[in-house]
ModelCIF file with pLDDT and N, C-alpha, C, O atoms, coordinates in Angstrom:
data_MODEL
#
_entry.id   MODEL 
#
_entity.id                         1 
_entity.type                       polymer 
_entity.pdbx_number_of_molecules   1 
#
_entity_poly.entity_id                      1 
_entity_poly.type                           'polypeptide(L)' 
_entity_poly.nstd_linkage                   no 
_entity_poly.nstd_monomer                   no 
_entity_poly.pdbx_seq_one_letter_code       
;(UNK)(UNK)(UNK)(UNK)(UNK)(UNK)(UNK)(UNK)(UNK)(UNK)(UNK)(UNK)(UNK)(UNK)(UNK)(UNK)
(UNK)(UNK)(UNK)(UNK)(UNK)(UNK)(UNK)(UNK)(UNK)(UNK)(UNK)(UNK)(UNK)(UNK)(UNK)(UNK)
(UNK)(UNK)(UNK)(UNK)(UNK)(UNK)
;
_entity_poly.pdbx_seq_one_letter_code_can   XXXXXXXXXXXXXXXXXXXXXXXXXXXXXXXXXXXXXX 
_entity_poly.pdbx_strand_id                 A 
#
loop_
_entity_poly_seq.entity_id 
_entity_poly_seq.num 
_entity_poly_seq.mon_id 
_entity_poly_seq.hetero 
1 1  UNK n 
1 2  UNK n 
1 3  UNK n 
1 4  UNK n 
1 5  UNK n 
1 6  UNK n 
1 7  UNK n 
1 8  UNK n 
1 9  UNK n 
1 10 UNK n 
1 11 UNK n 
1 12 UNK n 
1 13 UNK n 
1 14 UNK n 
1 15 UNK n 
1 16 UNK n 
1 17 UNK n 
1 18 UNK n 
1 19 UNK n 
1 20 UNK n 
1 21 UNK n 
1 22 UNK n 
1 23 UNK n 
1 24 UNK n 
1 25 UNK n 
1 26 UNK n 
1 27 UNK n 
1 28 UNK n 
1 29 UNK n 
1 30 UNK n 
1 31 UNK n 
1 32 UNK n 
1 33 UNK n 
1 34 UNK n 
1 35 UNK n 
1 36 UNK n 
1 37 UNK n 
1 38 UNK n 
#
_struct_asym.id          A 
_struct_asym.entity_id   1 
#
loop_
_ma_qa_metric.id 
_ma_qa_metric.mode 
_ma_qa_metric.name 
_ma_qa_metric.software_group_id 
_ma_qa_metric.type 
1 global pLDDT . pLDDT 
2 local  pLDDT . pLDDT 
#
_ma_qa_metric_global.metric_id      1 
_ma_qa_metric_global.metric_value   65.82 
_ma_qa_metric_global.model_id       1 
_ma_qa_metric_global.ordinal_id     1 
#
loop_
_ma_qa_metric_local.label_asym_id 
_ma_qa_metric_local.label_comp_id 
_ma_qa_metric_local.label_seq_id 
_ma_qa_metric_local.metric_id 
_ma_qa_metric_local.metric_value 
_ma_qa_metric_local.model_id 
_ma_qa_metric_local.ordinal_id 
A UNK 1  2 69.00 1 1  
A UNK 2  2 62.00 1 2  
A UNK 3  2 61.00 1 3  
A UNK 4  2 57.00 1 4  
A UNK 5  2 52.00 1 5  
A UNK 6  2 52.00 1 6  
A UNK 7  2 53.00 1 7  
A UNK 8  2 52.00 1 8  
A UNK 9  2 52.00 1 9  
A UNK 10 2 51.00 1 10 
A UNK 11 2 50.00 1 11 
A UNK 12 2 50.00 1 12 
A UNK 13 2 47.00 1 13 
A UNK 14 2 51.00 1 14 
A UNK 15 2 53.00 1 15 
A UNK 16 2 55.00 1 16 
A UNK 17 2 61.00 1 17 
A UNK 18 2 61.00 1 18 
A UNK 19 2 62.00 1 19 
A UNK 20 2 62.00 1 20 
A UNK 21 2 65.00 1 21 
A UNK 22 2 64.00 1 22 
A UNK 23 2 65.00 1 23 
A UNK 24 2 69.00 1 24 
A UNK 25 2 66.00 1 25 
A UNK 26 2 65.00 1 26 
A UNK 27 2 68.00 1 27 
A UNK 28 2 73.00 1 28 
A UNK 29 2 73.00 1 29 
A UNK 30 2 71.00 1 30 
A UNK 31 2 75.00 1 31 
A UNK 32 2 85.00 1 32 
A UNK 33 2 86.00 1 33 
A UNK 34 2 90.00 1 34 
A UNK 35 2 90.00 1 35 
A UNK 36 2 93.00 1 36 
A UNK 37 2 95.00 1 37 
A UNK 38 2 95.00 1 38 
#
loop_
_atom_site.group_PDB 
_atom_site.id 
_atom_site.type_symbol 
_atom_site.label_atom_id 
_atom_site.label_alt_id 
_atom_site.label_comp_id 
_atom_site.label_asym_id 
_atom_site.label_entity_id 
_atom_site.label_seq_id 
_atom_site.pdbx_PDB_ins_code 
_atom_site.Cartn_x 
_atom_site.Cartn_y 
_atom_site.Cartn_z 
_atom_site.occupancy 
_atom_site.B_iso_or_equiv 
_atom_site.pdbx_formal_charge 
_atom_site.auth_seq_id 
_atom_site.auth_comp_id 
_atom_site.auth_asym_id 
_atom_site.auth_atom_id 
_atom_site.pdbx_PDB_model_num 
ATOM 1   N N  . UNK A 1 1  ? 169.115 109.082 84.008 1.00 69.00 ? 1  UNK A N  1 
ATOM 2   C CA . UNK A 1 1  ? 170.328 109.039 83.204 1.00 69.00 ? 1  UNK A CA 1 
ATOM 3   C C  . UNK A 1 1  ? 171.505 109.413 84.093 1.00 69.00 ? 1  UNK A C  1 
ATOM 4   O O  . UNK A 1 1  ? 171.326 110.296 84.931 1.00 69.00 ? 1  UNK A O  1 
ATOM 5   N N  . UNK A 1 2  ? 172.998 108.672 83.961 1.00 62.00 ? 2  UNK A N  1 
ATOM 6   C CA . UNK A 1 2  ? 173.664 108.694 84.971 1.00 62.00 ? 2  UNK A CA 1 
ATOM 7   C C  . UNK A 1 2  ? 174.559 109.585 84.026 1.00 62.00 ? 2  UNK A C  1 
ATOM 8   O O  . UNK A 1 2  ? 175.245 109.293 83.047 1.00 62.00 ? 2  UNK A O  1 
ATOM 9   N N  . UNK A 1 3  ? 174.259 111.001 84.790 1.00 61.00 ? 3  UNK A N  1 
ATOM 10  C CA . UNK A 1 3  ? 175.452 112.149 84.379 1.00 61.00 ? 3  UNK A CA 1 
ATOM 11  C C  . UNK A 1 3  ? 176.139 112.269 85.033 1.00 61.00 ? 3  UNK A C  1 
ATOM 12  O O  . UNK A 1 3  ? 175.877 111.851 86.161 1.00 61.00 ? 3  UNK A O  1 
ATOM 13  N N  . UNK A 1 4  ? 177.312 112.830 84.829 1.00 57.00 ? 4  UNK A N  1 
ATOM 14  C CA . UNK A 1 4  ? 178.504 113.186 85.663 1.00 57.00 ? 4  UNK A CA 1 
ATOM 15  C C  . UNK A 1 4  ? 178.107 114.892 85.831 1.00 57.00 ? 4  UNK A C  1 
ATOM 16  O O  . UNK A 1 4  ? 178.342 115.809 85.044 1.00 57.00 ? 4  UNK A O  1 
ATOM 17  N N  . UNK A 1 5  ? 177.412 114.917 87.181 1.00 52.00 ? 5  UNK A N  1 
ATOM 18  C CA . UNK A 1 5  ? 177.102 116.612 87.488 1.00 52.00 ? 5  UNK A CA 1 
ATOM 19  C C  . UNK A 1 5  ? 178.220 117.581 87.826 1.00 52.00 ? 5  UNK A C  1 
ATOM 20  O O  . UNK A 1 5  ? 178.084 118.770 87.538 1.00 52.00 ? 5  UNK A O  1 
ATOM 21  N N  . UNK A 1 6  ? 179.299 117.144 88.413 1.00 52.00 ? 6  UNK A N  1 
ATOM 22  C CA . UNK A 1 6  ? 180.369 117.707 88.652 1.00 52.00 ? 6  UNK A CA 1 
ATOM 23  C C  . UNK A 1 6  ? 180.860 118.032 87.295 1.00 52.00 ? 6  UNK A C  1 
ATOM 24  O O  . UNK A 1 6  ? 181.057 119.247 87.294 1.00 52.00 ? 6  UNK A O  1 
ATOM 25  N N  . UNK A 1 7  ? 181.183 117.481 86.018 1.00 53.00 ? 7  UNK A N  1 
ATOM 26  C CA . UNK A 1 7  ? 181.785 118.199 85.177 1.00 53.00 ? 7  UNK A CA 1 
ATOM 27  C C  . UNK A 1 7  ? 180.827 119.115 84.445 1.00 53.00 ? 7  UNK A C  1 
ATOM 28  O O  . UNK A 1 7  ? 181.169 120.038 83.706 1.00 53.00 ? 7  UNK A O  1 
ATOM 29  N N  . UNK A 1 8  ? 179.637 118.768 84.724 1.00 52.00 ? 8  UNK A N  1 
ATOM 30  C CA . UNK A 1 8  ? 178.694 119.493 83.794 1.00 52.00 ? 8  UNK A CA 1 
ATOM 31  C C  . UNK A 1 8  ? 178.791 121.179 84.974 1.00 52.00 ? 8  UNK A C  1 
ATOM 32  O O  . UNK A 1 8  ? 178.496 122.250 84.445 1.00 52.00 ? 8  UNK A O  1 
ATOM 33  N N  . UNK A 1 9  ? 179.126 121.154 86.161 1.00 52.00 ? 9  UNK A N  1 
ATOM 34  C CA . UNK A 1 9  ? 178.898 121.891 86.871 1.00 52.00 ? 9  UNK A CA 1 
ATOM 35  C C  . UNK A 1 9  ? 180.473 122.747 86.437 1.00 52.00 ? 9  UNK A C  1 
ATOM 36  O O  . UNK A 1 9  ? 180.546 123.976 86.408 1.00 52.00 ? 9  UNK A O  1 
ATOM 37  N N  . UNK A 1 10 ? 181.196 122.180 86.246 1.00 51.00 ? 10 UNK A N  1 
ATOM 38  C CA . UNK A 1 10 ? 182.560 122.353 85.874 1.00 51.00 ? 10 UNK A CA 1 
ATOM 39  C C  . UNK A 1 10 ? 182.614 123.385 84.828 1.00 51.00 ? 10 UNK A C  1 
ATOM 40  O O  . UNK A 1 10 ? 183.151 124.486 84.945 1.00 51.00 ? 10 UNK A O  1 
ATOM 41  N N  . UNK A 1 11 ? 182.137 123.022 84.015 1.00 50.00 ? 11 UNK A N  1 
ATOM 42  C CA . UNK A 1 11 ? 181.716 124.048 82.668 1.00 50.00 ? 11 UNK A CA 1 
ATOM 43  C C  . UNK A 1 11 ? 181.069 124.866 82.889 1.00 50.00 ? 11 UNK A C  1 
ATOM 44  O O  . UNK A 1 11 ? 181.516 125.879 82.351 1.00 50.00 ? 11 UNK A O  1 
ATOM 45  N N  . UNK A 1 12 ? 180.097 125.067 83.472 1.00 50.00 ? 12 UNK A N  1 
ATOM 46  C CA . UNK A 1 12 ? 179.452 125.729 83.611 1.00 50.00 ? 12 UNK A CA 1 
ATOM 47  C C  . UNK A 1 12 ? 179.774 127.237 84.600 1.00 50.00 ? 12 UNK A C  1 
ATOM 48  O O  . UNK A 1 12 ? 179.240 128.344 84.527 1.00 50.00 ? 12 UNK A O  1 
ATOM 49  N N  . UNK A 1 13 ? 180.918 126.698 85.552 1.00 47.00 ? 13 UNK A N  1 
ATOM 50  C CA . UNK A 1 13 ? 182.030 127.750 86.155 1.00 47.00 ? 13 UNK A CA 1 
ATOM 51  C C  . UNK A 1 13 ? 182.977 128.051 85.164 1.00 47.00 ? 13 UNK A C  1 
ATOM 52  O O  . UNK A 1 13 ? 183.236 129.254 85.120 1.00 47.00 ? 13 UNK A O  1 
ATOM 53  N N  . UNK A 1 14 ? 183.536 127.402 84.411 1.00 51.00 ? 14 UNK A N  1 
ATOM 54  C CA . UNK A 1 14 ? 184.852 127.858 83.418 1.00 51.00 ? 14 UNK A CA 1 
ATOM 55  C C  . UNK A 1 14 ? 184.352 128.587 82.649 1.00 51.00 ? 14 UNK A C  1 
ATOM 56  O O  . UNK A 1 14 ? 185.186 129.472 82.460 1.00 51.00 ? 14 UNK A O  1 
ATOM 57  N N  . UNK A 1 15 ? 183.157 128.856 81.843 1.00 53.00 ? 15 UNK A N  1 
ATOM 58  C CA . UNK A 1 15 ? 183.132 128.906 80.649 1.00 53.00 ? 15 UNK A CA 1 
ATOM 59  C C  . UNK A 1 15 ? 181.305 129.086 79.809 1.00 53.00 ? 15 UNK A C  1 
ATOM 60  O O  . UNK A 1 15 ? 180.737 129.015 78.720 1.00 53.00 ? 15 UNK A O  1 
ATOM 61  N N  . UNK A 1 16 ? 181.093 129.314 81.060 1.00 55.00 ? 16 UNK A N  1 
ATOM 62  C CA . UNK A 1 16 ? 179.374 129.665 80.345 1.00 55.00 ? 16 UNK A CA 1 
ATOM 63  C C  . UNK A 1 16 ? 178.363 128.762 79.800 1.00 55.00 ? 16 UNK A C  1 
ATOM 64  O O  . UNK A 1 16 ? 178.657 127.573 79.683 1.00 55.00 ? 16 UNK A O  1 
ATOM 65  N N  . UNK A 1 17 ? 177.310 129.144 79.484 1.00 61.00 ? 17 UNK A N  1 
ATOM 66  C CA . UNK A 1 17 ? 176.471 128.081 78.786 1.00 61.00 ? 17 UNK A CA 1 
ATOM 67  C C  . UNK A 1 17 ? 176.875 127.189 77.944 1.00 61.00 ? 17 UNK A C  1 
ATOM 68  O O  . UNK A 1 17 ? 176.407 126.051 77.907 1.00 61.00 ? 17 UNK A O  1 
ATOM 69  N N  . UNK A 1 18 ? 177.983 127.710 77.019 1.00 61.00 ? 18 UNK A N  1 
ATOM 70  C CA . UNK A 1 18 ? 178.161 126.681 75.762 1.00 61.00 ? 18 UNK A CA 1 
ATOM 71  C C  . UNK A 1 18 ? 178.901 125.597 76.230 1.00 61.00 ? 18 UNK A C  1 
ATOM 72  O O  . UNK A 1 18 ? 178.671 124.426 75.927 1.00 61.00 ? 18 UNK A O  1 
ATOM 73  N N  . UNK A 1 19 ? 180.287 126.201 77.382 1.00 62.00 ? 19 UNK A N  1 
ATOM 74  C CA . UNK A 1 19 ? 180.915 124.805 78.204 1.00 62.00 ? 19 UNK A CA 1 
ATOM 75  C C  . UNK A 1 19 ? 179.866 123.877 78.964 1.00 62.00 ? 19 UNK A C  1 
ATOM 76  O O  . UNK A 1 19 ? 180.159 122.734 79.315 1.00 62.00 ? 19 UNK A O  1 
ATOM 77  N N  . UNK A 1 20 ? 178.571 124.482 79.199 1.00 62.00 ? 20 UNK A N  1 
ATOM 78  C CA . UNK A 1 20 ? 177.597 123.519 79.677 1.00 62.00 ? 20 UNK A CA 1 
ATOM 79  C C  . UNK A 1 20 ? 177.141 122.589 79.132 1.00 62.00 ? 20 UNK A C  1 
ATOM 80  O O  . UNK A 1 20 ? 176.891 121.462 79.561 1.00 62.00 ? 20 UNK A O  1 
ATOM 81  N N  . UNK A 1 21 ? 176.939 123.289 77.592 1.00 65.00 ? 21 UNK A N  1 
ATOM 82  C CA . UNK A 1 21 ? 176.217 122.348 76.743 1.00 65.00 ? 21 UNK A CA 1 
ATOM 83  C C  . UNK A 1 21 ? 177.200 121.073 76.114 1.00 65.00 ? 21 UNK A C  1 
ATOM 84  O O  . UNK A 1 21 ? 176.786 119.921 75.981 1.00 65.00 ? 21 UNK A O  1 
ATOM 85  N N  . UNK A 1 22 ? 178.198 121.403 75.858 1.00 64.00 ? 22 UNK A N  1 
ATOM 86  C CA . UNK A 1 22 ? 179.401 120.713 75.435 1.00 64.00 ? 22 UNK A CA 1 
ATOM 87  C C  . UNK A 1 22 ? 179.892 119.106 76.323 1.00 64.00 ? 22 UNK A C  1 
ATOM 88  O O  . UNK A 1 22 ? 180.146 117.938 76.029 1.00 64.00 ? 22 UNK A O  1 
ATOM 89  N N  . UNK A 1 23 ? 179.783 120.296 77.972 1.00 65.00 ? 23 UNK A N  1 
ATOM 90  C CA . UNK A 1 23 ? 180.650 119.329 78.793 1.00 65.00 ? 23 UNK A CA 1 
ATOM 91  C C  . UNK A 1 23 ? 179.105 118.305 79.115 1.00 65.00 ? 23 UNK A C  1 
ATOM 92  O O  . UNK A 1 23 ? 179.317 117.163 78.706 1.00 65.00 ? 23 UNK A O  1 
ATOM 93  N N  . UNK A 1 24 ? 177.782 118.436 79.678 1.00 69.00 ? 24 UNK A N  1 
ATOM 94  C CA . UNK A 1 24 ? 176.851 118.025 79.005 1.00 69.00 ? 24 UNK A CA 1 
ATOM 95  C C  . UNK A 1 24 ? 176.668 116.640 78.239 1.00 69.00 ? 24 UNK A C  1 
ATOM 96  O O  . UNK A 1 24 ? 176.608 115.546 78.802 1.00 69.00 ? 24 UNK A O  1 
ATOM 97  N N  . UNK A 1 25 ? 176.592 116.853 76.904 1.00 66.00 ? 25 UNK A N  1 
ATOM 98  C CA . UNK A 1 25 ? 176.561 116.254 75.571 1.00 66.00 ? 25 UNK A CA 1 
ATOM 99  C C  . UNK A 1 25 ? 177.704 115.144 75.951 1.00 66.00 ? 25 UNK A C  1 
ATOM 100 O O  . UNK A 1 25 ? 177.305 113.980 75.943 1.00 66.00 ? 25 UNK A O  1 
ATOM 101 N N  . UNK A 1 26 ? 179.160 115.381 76.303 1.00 65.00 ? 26 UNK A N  1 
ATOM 102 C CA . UNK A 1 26 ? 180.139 114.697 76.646 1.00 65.00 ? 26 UNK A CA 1 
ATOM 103 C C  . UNK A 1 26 ? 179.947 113.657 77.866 1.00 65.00 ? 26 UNK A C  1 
ATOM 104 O O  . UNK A 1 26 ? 180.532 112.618 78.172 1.00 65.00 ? 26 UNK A O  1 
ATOM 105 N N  . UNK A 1 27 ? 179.262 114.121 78.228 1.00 68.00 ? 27 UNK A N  1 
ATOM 106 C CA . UNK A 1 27 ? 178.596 113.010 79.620 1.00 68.00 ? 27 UNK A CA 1 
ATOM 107 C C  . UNK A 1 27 ? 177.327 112.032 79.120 1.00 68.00 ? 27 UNK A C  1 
ATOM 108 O O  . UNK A 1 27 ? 177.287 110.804 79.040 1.00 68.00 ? 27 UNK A O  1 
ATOM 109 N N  . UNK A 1 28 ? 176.615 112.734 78.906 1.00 73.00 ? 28 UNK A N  1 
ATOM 110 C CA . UNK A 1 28 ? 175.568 111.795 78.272 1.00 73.00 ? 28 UNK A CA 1 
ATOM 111 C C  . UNK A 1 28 ? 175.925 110.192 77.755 1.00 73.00 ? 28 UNK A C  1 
ATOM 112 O O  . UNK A 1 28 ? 175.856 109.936 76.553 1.00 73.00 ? 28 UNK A O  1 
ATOM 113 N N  . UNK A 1 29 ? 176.375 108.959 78.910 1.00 73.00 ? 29 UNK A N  1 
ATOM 114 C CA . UNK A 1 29 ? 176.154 108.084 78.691 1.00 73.00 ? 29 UNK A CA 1 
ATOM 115 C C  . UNK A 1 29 ? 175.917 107.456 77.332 1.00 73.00 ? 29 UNK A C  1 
ATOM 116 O O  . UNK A 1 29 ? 174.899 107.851 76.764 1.00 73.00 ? 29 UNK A O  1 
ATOM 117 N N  . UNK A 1 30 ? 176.834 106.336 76.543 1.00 71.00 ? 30 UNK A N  1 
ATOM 118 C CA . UNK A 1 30 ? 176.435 106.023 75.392 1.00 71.00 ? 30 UNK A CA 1 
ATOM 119 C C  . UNK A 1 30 ? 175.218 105.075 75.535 1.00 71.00 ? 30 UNK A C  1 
ATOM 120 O O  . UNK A 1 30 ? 174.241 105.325 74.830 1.00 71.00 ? 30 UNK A O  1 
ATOM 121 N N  . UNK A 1 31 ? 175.178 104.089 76.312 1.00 75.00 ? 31 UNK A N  1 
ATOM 122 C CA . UNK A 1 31 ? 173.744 103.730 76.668 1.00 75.00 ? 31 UNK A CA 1 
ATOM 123 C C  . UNK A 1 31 ? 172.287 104.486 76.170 1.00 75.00 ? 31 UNK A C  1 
ATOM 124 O O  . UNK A 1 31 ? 171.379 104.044 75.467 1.00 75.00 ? 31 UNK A O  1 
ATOM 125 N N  . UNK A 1 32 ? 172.447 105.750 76.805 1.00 85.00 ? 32 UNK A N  1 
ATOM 126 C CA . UNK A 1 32 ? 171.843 106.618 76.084 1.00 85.00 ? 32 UNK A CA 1 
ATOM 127 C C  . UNK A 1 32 ? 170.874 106.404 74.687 1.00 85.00 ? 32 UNK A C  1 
ATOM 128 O O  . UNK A 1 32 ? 169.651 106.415 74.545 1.00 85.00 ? 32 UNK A O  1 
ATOM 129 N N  . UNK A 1 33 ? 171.908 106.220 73.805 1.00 86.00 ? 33 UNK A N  1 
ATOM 130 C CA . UNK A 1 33 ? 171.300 105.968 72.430 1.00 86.00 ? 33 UNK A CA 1 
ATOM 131 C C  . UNK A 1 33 ? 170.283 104.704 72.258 1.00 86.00 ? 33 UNK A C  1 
ATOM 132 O O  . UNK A 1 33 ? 169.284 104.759 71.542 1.00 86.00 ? 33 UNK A O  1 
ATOM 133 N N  . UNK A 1 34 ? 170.615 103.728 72.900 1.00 90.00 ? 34 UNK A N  1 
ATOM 134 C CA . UNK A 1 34 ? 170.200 102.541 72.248 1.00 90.00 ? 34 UNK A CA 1 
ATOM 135 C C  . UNK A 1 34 ? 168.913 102.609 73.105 1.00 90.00 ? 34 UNK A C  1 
ATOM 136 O O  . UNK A 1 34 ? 168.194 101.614 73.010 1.00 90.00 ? 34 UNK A O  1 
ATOM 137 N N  . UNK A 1 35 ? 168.344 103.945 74.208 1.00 90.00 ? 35 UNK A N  1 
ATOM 138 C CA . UNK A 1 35 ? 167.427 103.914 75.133 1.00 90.00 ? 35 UNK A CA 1 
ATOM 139 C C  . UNK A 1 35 ? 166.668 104.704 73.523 1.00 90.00 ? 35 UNK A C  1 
ATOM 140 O O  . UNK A 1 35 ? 165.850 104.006 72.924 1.00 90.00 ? 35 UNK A O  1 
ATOM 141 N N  . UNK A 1 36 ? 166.952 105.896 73.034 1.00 93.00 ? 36 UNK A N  1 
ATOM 142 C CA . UNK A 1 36 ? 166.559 106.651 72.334 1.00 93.00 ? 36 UNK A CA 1 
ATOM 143 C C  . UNK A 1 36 ? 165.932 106.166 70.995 1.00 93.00 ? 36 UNK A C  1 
ATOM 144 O O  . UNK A 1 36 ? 164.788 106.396 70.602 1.00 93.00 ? 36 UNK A O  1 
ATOM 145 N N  . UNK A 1 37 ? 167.151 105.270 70.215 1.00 95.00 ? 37 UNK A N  1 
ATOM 146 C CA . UNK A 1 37 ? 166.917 104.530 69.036 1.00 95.00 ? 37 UNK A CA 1 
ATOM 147 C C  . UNK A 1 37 ? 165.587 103.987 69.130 1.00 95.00 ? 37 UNK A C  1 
ATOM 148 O O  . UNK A 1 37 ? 164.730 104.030 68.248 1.00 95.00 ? 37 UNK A O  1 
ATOM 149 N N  . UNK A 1 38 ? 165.452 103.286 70.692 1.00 95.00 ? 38 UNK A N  1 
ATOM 150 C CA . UNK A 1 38 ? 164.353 102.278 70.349 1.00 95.00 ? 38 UNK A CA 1 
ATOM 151 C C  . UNK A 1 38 ? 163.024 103.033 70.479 1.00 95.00 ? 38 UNK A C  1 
ATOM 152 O O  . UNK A 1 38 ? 161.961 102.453 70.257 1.00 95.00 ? 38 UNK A O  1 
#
């Protein structure tokens, strides 16, 4: 899955686990879904 590690890494300096999980979730490729759905 093509994440963007730099922002997830980003959050994760600003702002703790939850900016991880957030910035994260926000990356997660919409592609994503239609891998999941099926």
């Amino acid at each position: 899955v093509d994440i963007d590690a730099a922002e997830v890494a980003k959050g994760r300096t600003n702002a703790g686990p939850a900016a991880v999980a957030q910035t994260f979730a926000a990356t997660v490729p919409a592609v994503e879904a239609h891998t999941l759905a099926a």
